[in-house]
PDB file of N, CA and C in Angstrom:
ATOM      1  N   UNK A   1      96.497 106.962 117.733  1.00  0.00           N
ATOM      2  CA  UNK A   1      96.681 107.386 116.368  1.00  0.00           C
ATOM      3  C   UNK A   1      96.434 106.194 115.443  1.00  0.00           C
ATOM      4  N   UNK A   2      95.526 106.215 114.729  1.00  0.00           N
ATOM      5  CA  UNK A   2      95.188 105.563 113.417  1.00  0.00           C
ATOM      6  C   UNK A   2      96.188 105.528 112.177  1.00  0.00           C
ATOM      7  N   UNK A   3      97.346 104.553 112.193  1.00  0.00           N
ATOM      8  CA  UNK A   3      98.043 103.669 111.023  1.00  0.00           C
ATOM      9  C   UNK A   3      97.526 103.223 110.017  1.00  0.00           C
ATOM     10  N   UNK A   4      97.867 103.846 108.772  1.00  0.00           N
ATOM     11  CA  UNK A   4      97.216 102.842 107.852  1.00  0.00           C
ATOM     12  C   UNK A   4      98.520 103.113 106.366  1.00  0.00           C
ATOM     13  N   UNK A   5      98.396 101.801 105.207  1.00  0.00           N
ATOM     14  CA  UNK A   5      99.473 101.374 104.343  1.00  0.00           C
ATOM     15  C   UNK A   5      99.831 102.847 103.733  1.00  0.00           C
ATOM     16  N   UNK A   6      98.196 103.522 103.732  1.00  0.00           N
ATOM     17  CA  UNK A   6      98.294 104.819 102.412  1.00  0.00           C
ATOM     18  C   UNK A   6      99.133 105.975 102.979  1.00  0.00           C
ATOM     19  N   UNK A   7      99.508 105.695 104.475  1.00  0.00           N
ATOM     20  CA  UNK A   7     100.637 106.762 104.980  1.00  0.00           C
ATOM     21  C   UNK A   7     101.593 106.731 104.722  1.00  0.00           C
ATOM     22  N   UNK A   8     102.306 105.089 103.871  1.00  0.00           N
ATOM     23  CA  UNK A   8     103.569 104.884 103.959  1.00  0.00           C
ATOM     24  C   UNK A   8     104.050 105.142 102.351  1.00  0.00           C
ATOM     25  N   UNK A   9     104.759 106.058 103.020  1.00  0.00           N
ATOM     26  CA  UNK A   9     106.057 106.327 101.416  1.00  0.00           C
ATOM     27  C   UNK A   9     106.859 106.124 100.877  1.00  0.00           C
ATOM     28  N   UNK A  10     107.510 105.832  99.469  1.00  0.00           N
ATOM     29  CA  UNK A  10     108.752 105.214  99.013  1.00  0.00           C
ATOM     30  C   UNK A  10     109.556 106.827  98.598  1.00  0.00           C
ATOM     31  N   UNK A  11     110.890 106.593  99.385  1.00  0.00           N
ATOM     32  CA  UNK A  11     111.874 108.067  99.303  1.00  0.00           C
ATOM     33  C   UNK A  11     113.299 107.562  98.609  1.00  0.00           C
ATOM     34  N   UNK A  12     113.519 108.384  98.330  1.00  0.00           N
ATOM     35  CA  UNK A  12     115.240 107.818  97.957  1.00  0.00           C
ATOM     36  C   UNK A  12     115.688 109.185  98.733  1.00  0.00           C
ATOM     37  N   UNK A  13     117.074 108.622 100.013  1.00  0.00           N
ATOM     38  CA  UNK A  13     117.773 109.516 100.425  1.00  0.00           C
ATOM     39  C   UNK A  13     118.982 108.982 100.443  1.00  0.00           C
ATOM     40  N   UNK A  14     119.996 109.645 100.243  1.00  0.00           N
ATOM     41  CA  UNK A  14     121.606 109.467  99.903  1.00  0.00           C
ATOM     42  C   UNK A  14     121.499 108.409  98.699  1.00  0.00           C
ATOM     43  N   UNK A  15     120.812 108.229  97.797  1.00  0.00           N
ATOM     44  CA  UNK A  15     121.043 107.222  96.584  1.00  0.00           C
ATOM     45  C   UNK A  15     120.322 106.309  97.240  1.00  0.00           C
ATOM     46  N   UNK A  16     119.561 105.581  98.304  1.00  0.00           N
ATOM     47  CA  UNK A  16     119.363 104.490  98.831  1.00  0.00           C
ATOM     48  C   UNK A  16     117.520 104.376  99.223  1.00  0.00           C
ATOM     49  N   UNK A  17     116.912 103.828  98.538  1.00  0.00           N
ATOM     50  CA  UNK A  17     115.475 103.521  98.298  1.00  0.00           C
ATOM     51  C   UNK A  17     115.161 102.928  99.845  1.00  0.00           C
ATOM     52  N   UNK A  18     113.728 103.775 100.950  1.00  0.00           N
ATOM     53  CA  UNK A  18     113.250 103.302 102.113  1.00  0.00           C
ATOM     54  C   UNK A  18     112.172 103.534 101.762  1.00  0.00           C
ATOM     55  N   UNK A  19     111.470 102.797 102.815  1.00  0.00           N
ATOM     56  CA  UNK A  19     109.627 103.309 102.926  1.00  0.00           C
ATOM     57  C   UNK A  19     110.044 103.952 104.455  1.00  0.00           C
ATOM     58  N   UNK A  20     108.906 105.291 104.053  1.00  0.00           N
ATOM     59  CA  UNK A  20     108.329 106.101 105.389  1.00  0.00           C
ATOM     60  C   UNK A  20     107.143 106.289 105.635  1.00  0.00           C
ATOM     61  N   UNK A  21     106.854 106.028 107.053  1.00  0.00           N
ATOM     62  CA  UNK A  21     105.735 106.514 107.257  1.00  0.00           C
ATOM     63  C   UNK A  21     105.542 107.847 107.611  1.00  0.00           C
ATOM     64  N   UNK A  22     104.656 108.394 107.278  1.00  0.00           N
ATOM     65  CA  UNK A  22     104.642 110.128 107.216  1.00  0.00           C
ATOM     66  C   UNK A  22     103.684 110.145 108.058  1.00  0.00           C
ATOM     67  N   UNK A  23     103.932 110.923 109.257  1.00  0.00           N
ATOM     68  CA  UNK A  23     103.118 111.159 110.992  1.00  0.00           C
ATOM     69  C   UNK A  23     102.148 112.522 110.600  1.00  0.00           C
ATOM     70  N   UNK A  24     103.218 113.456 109.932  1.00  0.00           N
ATOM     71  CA  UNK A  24     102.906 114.767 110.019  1.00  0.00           C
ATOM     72  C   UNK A  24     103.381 115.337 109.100  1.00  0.00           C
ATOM     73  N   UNK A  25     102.452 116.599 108.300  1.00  0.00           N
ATOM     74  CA  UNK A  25     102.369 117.428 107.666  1.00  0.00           C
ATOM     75  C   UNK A  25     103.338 118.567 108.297  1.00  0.00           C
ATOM     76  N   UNK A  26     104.379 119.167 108.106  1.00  0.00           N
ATOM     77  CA  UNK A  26     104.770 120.128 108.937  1.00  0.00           C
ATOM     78  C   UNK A  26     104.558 121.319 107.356  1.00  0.00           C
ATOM     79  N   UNK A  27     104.405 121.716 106.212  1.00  0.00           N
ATOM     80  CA  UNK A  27     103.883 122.576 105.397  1.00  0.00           C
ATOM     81  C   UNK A  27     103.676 121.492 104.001  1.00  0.00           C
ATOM     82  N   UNK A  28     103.584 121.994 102.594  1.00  0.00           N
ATOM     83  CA  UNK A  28     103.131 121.986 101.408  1.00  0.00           C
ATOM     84  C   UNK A  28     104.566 120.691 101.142  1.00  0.00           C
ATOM     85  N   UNK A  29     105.519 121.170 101.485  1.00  0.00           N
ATOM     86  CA  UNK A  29     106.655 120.453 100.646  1.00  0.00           C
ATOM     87  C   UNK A  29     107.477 119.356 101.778  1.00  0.00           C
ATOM     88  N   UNK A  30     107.365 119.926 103.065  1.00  0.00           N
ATOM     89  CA  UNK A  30     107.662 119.038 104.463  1.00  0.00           C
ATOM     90  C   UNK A  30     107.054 118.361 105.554  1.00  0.00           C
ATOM     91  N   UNK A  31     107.690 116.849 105.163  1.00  0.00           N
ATOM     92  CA  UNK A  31     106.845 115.847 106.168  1.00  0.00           C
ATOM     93  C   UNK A  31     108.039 115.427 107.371  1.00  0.00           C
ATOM     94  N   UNK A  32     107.114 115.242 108.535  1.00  0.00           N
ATOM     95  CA  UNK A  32     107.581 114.158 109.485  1.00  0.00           C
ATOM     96  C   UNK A  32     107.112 112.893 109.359  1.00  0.00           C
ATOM     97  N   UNK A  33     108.660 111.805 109.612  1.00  0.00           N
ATOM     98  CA  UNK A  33     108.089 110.359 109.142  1.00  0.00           C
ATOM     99  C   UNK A  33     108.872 109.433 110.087  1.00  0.00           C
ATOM    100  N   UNK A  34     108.959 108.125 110.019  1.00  0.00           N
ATOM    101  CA  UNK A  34     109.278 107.366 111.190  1.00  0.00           C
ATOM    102  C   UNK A  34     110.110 106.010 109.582  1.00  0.00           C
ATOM    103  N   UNK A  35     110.545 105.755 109.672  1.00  0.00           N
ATOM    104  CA  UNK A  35     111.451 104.531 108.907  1.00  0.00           C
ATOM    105  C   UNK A  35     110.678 103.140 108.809  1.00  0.00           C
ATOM    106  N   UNK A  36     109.744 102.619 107.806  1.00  0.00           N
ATOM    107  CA  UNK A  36     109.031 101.104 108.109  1.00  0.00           C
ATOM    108  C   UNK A  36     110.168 100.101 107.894  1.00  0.00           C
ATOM    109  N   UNK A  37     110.348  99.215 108.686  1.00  0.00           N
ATOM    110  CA  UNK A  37     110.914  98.000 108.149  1.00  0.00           C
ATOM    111  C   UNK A  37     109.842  96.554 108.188  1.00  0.00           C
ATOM    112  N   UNK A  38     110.351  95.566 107.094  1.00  0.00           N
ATOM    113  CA  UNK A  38     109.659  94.561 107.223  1.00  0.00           C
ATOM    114  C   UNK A  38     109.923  93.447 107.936  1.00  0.00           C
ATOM    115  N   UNK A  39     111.112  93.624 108.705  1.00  0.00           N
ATOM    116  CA  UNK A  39     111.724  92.475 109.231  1.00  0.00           C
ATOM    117  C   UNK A  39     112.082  92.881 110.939  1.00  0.00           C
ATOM    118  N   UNK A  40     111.859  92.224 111.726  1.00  0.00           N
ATOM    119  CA  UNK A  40     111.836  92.344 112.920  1.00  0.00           C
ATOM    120  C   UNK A  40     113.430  92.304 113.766  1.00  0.00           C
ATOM    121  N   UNK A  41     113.418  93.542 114.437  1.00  0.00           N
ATOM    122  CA  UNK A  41     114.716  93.982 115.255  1.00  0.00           C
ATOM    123  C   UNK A  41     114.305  94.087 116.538  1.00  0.00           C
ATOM    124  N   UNK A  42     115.474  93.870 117.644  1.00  0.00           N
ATOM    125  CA  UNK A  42     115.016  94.390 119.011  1.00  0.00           C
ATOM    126  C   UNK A  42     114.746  95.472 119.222  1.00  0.00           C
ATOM    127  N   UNK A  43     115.176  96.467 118.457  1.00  0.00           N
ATOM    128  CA  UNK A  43     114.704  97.895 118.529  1.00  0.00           C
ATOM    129  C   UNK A  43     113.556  98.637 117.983  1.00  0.00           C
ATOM    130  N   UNK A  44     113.123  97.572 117.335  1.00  0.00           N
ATOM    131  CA  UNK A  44     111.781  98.141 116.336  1.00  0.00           C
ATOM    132  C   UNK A  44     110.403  98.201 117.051  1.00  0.00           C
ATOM    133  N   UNK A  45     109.471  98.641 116.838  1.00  0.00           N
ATOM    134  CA  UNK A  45     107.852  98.427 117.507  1.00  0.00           C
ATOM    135  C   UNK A  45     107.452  98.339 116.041  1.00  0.00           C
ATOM    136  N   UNK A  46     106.517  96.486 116.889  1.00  0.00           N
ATOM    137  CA  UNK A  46     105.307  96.830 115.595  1.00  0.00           C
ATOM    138  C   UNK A  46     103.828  96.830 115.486  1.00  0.00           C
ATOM    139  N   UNK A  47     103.826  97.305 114.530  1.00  0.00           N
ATOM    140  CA  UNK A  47     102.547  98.164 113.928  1.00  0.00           C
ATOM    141  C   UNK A  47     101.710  97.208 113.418  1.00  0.00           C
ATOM    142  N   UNK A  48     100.391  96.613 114.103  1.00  0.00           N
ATOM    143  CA  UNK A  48      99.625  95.807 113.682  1.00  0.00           C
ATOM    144  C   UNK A  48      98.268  96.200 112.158  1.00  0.00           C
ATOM    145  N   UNK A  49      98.269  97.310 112.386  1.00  0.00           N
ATOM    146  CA  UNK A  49      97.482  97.707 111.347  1.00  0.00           C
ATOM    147  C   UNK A  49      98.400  97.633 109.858  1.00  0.00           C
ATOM    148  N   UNK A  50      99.631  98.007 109.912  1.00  0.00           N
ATOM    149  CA  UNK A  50     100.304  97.711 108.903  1.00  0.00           C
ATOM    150  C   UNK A  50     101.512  96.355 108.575  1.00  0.00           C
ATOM    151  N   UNK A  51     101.209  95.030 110.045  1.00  0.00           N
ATOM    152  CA  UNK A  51     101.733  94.522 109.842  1.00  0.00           C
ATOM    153  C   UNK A  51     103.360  95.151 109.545  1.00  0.00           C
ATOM    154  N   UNK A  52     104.072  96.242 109.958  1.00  0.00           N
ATOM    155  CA  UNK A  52     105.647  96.126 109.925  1.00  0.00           C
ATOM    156  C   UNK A  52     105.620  96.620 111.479  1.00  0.00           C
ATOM    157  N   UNK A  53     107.331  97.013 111.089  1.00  0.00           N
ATOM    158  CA  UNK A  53     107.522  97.410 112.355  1.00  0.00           C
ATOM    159  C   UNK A  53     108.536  98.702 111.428  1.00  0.00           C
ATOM    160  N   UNK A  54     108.202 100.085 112.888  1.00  0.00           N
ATOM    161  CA  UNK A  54     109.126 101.410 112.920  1.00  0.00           C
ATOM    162  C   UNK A  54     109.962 101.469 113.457  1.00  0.00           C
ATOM    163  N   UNK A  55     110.513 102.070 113.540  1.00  0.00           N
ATOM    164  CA  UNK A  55     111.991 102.770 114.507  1.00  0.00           C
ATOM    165  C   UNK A  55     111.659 104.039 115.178  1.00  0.00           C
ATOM    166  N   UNK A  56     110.731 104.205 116.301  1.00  0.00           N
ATOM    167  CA  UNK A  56     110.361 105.298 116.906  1.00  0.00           C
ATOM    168  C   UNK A  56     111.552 106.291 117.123  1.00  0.00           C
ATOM    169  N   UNK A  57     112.824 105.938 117.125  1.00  0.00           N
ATOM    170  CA  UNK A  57     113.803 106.775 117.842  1.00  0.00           C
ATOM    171  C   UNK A  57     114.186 106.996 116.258  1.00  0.00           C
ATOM    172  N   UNK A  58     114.008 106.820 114.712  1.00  0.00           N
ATOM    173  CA  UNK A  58     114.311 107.727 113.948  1.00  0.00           C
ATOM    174  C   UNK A  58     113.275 108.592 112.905  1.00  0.00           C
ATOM    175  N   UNK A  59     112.915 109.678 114.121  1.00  0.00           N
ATOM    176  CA  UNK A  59     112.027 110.341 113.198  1.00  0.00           C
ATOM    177  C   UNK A  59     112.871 111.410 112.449  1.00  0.00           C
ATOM    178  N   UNK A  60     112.344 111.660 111.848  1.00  0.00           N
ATOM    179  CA  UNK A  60     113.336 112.497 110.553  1.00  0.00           C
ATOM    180  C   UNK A  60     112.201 113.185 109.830  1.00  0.00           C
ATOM    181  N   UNK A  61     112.915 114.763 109.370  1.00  0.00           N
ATOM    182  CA  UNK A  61     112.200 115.782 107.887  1.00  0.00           C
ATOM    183  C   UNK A  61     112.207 115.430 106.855  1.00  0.00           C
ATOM    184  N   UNK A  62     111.512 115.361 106.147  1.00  0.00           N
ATOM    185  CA  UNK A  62     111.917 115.014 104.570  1.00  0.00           C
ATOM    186  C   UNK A  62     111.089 115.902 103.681  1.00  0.00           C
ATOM    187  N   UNK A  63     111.658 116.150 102.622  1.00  0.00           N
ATOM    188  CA  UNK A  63     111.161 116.870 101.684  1.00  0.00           C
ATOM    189  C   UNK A  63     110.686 116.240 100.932  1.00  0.00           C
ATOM    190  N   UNK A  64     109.448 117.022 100.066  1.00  0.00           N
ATOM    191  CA  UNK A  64     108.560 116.710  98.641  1.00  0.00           C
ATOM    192  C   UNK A  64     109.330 115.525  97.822  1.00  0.00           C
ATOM    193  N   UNK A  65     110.844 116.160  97.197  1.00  0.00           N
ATOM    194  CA  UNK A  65     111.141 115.996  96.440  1.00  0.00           C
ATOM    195  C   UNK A  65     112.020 114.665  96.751  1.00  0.00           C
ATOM    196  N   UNK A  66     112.136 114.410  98.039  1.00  0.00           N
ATOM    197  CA  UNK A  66     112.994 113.173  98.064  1.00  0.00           C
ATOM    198  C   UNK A  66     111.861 112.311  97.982  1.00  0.00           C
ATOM    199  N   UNK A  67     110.086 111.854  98.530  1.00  0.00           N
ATOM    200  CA  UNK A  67     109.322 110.824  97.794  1.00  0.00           C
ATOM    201  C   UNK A  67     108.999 110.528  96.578  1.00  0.00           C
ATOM    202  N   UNK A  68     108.684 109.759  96.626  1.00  0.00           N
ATOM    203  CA  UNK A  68     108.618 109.012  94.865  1.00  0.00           C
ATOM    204  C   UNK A  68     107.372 108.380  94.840  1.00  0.00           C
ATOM    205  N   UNK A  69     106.941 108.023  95.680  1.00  0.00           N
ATOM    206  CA  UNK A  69     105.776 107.476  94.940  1.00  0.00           C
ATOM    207  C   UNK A  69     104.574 106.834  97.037  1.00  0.00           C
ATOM    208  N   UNK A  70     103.674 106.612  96.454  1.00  0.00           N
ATOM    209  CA  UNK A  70     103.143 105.778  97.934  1.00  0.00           C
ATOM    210  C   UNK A  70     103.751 104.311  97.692  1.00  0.00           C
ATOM    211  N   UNK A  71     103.798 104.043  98.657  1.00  0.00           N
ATOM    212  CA  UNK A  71     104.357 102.403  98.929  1.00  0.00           C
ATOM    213  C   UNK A  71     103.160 101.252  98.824  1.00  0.00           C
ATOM    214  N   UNK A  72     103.456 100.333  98.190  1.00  0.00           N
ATOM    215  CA  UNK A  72     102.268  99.174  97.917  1.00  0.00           C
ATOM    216  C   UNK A  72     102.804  98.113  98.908  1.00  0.00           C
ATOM    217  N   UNK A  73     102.969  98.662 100.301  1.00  0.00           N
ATOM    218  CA  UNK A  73     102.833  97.536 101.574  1.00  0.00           C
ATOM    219  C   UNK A  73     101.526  97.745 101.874  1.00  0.00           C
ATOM    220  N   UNK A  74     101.136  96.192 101.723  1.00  0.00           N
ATOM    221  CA  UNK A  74      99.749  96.056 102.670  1.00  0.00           C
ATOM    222  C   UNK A  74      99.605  95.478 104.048  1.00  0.00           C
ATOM    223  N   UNK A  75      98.892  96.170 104.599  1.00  0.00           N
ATOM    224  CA  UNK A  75      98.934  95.668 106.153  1.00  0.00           C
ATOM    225  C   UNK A  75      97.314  95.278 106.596  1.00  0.00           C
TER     226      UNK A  75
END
Protein backbone atom coordinates (compact mmCIF):
# COMPACT_ATOMS: atom_id res chain seq x y z
CA UNK A 1 0.00 0.00 0.00
CA UNK A 2 1.19 3.39 -1.16
CA UNK A 3 1.52 6.18 1.93
CA UNK A 4 1.56 9.47 1.16
CA UNK A 5 1.32 13.21 3.51
CA UNK A 6 -2.13 14.05 1.42
CA UNK A 7 -3.75 10.97 3.36
CA UNK A 8 -3.05 12.44 6.60
CA UNK A 9 -5.75 14.39 8.52
CA UNK A 10 -6.10 16.96 11.27
CA UNK A 11 -9.42 15.76 13.61
CA UNK A 12 -10.43 17.05 16.86
CA UNK A 13 -11.90 14.14 19.03
CA UNK A 14 -12.96 14.57 22.73
CA UNK A 15 -11.72 18.42 22.54
CA UNK A 16 -8.12 17.12 21.71
CA UNK A 17 -6.42 18.00 18.15
CA UNK A 18 -4.54 14.47 16.26
CA UNK A 19 -3.41 13.77 12.79
CA UNK A 20 -4.94 10.62 10.99
CA UNK A 21 -4.13 8.77 8.48
CA UNK A 22 -7.20 7.75 6.54
CA UNK A 23 -6.66 3.87 5.02
CA UNK A 24 -10.23 3.73 3.88
CA UNK A 25 -13.24 5.19 2.58
CA UNK A 26 -15.96 3.12 4.32
CA UNK A 27 -19.03 5.79 2.67
CA UNK A 28 -19.47 9.79 1.87
CA UNK A 29 -19.16 10.90 5.61
CA UNK A 30 -16.98 7.66 7.14
CA UNK A 31 -13.33 7.00 7.22
CA UNK A 32 -10.98 4.32 8.53
CA UNK A 33 -7.70 5.77 9.93
CA UNK A 34 -4.64 4.68 11.92
CA UNK A 35 -3.23 7.66 14.59
CA UNK A 36 0.30 9.50 13.04
CA UNK A 37 2.71 10.34 15.62
CA UNK A 38 5.92 12.28 15.19
CA UNK A 39 7.92 10.94 17.81
CA UNK A 40 9.10 7.46 18.15
CA UNK A 41 7.56 4.68 20.67
CA UNK A 42 8.21 0.97 21.06
CA UNK A 43 4.91 0.39 19.88
CA UNK A 44 4.77 2.47 16.87
CA UNK A 45 5.82 1.35 13.06
CA UNK A 46 7.37 3.71 10.88
CA UNK A 47 6.33 4.96 7.79
CA UNK A 48 9.17 5.95 5.52
CA UNK A 49 7.26 7.66 2.86
CA UNK A 50 5.83 9.93 5.45
CA UNK A 51 8.70 9.96 7.67
CA UNK A 52 6.27 9.32 11.07
CA UNK A 53 5.33 6.58 12.71
CA UNK A 54 1.41 4.81 13.32
CA UNK A 55 -0.09 2.83 15.85
CA UNK A 56 -1.32 -0.18 13.78
CA UNK A 57 -3.26 -1.58 16.81
CA UNK A 58 -5.41 1.84 16.86
CA UNK A 59 -7.48 1.82 13.97
CA UNK A 60 -10.57 3.68 14.56
CA UNK A 61 -14.10 5.27 12.52
CA UNK A 62 -14.30 8.67 12.25
CA UNK A 63 -16.67 10.88 10.91
CA UNK A 64 -16.77 13.89 8.26
CA UNK A 65 -17.40 16.15 10.81
CA UNK A 66 -14.78 15.40 13.38
CA UNK A 67 -11.78 16.44 10.38
CA UNK A 68 -10.79 19.78 9.98
CA UNK A 69 -8.64 20.23 7.61
CA UNK A 70 -5.54 17.94 5.64
CA UNK A 71 -2.44 17.97 7.69
CA UNK A 72 0.77 19.94 6.40
CA UNK A 73 3.21 16.93 7.54
CA UNK A 74 5.67 16.39 4.98
CA UNK A 75 7.25 13.20 4.47
Amino acid sequence: MDIYSQNIYEVIENGNKKHILIIYNISENHYVGLTVHSTKLDSLTYIKSIDRFIDINDLQEYSKRNIKRISLCQG
